[in-house]
Structures are given as structure tokens and as C-alpha cells.
Protein backbone atom coordinates (compact mmCIF):
# COMPACT_ATOMS: atom_id res chain seq x y z
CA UNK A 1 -7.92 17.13 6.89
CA UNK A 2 -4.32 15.94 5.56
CA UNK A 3 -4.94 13.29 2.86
CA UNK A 4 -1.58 11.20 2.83
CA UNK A 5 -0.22 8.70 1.00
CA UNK A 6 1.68 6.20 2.27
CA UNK A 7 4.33 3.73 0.21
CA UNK A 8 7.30 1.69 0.22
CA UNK A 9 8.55 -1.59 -0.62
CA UNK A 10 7.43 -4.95 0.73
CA UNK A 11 9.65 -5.34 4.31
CA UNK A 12 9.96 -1.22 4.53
CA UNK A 13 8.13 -1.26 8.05
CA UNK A 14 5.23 0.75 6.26
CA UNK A 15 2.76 -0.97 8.39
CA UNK A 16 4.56 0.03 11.73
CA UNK A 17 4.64 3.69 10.58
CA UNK A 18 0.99 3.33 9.17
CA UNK A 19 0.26 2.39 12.71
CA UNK A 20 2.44 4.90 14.65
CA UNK A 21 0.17 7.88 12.36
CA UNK A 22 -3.40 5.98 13.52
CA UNK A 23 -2.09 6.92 17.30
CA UNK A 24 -1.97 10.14 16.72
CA UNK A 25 -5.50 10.04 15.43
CA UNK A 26 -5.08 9.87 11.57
CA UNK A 27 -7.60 7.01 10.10
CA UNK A 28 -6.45 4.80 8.31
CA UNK A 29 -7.42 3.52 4.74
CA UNK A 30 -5.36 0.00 3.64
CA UNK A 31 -6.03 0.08 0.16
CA UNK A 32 -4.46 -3.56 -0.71
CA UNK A 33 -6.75 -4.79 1.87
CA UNK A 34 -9.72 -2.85 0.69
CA UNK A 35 -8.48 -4.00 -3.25
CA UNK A 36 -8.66 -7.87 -1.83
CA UNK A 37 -12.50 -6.66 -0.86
CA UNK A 38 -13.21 -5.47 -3.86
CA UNK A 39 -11.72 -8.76 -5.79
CA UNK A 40 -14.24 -10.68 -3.86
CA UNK A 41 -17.25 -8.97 -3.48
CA UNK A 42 -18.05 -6.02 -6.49
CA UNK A 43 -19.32 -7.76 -9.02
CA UNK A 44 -18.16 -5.54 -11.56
CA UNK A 45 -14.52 -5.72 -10.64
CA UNK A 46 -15.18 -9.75 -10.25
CA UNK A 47 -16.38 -9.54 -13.81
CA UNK A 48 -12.91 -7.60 -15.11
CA UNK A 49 -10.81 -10.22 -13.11
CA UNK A 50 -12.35 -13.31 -14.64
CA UNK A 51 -12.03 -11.72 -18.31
CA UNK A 52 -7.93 -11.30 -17.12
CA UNK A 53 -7.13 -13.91 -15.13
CA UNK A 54 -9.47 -16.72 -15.49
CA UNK A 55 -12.20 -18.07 -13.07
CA UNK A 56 -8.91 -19.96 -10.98
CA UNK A 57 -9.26 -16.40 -9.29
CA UNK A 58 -11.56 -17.50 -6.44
CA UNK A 59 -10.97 -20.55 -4.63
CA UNK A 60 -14.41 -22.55 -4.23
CA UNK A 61 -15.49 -20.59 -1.04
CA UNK A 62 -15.27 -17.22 -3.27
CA UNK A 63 -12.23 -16.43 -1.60
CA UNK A 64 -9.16 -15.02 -3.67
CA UNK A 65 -7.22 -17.72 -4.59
CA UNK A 66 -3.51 -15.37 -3.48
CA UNK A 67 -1.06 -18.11 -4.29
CA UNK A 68 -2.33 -18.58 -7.88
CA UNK A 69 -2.60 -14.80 -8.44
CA UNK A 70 0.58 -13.69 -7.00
CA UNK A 71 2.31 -16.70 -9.26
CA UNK A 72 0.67 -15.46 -12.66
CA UNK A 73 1.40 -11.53 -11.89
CA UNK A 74 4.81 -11.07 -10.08
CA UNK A 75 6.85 -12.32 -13.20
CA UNK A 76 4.59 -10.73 -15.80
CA UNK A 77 4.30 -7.02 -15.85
CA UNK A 78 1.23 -6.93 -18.57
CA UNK A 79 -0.71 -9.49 -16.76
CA UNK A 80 -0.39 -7.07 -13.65
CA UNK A 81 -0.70 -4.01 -15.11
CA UNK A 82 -4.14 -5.27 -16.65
CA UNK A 83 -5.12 -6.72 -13.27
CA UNK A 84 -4.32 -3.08 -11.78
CA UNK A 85 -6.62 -1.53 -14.56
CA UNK A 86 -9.51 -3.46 -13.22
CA UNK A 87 -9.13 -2.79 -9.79
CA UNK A 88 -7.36 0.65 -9.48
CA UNK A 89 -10.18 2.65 -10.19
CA UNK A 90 -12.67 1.23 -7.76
CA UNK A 91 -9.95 1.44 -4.92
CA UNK A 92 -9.80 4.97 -5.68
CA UNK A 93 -13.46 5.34 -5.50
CA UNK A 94 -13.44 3.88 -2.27
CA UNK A 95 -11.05 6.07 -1.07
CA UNK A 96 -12.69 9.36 -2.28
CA UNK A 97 -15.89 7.65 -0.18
CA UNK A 98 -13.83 7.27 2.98
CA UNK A 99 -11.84 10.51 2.94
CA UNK A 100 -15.45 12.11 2.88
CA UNK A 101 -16.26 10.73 6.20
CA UNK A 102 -13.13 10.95 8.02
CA UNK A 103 -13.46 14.66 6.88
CA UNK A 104 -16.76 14.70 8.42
CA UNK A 105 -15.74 13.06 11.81
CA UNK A 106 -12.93 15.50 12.20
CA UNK A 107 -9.96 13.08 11.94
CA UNK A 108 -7.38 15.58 11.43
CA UNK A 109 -5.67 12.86 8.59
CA UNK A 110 -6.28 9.90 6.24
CA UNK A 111 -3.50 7.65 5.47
CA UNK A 112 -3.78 5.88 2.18
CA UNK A 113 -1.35 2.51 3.04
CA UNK A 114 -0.45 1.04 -0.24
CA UNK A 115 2.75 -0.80 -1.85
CA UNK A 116 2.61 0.62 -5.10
CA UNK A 117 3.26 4.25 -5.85
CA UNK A 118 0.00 6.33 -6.85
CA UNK A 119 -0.73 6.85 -10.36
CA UNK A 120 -0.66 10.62 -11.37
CA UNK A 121 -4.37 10.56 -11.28
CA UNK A 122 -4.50 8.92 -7.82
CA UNK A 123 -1.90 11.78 -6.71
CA UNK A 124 -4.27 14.44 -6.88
CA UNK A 125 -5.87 12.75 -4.23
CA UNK A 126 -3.29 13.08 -2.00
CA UNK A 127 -1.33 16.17 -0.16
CA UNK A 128 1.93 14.67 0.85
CA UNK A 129 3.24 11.13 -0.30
CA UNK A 130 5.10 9.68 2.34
CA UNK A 131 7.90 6.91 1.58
CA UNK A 132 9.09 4.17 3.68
CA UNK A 133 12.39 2.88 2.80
CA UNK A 134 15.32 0.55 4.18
CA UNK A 135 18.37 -1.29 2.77
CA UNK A 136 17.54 -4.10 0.81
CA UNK A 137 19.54 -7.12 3.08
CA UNK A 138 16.78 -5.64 5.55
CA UNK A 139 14.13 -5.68 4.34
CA UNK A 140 14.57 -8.98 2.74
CA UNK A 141 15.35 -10.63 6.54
CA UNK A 142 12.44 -8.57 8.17
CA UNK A 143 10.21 -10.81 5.28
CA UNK A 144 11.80 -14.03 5.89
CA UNK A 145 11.20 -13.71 9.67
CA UNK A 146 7.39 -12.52 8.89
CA UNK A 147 5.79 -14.42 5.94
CA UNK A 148 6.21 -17.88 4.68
CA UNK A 149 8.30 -17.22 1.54
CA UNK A 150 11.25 -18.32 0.02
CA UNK A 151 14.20 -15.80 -1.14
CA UNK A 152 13.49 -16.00 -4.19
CA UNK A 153 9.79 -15.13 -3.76
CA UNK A 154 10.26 -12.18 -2.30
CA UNK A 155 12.95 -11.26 -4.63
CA UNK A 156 10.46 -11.49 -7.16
CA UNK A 157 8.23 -9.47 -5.34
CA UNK A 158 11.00 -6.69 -4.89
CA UNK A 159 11.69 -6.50 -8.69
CA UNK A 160 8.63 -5.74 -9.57
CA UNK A 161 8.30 -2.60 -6.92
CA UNK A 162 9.93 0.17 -7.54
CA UNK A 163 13.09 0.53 -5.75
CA UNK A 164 13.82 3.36 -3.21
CA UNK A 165 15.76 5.76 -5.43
CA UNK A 166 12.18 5.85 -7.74
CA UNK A 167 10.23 6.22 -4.12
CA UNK A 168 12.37 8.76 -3.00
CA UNK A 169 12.40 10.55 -6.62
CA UNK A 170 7.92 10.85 -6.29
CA UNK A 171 7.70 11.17 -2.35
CA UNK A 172 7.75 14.76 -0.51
CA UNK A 173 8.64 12.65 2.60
CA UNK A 174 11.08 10.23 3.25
CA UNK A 175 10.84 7.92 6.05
CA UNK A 176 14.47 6.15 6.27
CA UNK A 177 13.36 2.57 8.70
CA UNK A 178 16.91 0.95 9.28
CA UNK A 179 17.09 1.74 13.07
CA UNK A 180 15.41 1.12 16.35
CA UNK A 181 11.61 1.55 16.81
CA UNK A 182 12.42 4.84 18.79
CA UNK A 183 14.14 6.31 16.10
CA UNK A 184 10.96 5.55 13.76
CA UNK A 185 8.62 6.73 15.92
CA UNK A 186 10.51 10.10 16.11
CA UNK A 187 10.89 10.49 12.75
CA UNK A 188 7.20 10.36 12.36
CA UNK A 189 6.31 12.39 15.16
CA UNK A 190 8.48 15.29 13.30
CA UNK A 191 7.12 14.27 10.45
CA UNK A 192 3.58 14.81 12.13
CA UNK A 193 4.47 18.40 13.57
CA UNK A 194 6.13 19.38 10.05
CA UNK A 195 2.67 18.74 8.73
CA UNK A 196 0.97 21.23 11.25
CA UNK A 197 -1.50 18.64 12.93
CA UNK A 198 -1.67 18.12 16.41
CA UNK A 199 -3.06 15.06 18.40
């Protein structure tokens, strides 16, 4: 089983290629939703957040309070670099769980979907990196027309991601998501045969 990793920068179109790879059978592991999981319900990784952030984390109904967070981290590297220490390492747990299953229901891939780039440690995990990438004028619209955000939050959101140069540096694939669906899905189905898996 092909363990890949699967990045780019928010508005890439990572999501569209994460879902073009689940039709041809990979299974799928979204490790920012599975980190927003973790944030609400593992008490020890509830226990690291309130020690960082504050109890303000959790809205009343113990759901993450994503407004609040995303308005204390995006402009302050340290405060989100101590947020990723907490919950990293039980994502990558979780992920070392689930690749053990999809191994033993023959899926012939796992695709680890995540914005930020692996650490090195989280890397050896993984057999090919994959990078989704697009002009930036893009990628900003594709957000606009998607989310309710302003420019200038998801400006902030872009400066602190890497930007494609760094993604393209890491990756062993790049995924280049400025044309047409068609041409997306054909890049991924080379990408797919490259790899030597078959649906």
C-alpha cells in the first residue's frame, strides 16, 4: 500500500485532487479534520490546548471555537507553532492507526490530505509527497468564491503557508491546478500509473 502525502496551499484545489485519488480506490485520511477531532474530544490534547491558548478554545457546546483560534494563530508564528506541538503528534498517531487498516483491507493507497508540509519525522511516514499548487490571483479568487473571508484574511492565511517554490522544493510530485478539471484529472491519473497502482 502507497502511503501519500498530500499538500498545498489554501485555494490549491487539494481537495478536488484528494477526491479524484479516493475514485480510484485510495482511502482517504483528512488530517485537519481528524486534528479538529482531536481538539475536541482527547482529553490529553484538550489539556495541551487550554495550557496554550486559554479555555476561549471551546465554545460552550465543547465545540472549537475556529474564529477565535484562527485570529490568535495566523499572525503569530510561536503561538502556532506551540499549538502544532500539541496536536501534531496525536494526528500522526492516528494516522499510523489508520494506515494499519487500510493496509489490511487492501486499499492499494492512503492519502494523508493536509495544508501544512510534513515535519521530517512525519515524512517517514510517507512514500511520495504530492504538491498541489496554482498562481496566487487564483487561488485567492477560488477562496473568495468558496469561504466567507475577506482578502485580507486569506492573505493572512497564505503568509503563513509556505509558498509553492518551498512545496515544490520538499514534494516528489507536483500537481500544477491552473487549468480545466480535465486537465487535473489527467494529471493525476498519470500521476496514479507513474506510481504503479491500478484501480
Amino acid at each position: 500500500m502507497l502511503r501519500i502525502g498530500l499538500t498545498g496551499g489554501i485555494g490549491s484545489g487539494k481537495s478536488v485532487v484528494r477526491r479524484l485519488l479516493e475514485e480510484k480506490g485510495a482511502h482517504v485520511f483528512d488530517a485537519d479534520a481528524v486534528a479538529k477531532h482531536l481538539m475536541e474530544s482527547d482529553p490529553a490534547v484538550r489539556e495541551g490546548l487550554r495550557e496554550v491558548l486559554g479555555p476561549d478554545t471551546w465554545q460552550p457546546d465543547g465545540l472549537l471555537n475556529k474564529p477565535w483560534i484562527a485570529a490568535r494563530i495566523f499572525g503569530d508564528a510561536g503561538l502556532r507553532s506551540r499549538v502544532n506541538a500539541v496536536v501534531h503528534p496525536a494526528v500522526h498517531q492516528t494516522f499510523d492507526d489508520q494506515c494499519a487498516v487500510s493496509r489490511s483491507e487492501g486499499a492499494p493507497a492512503i492519502v494523508r490530505e493536509a495544508a501544512l508540509l510534513p515535519k521530517p519525522e512525519q515524512r517517514e511516514s510517507l512514500d511520495r509527497l504530492v504538491a498541489v499548487v496554482a498562481p496566487r490571483t487564483l487561488r485567492l479568487q477560488r477562496v473568495l468564491d468558496r469561504d466567507d473571508l475577506t482578502v485580507s484574511d486569506i492573505e493572512e492565511r497564505m503568509r503563513a503557508q509556505p509558498d509553492d517554490d518551498h512545496y515544490a522544493a520538499v514534494a516528489d510530485d507536483i500537481i500544477r491546478n491552473s487549468g480545466t478539471l480535465d486537465e487535473l484529472t489527467g494529471q493525476v491519473d498519470r500521476l496514479w500509473t507513474s506510481w504503479g497502482l491500478s484501480e
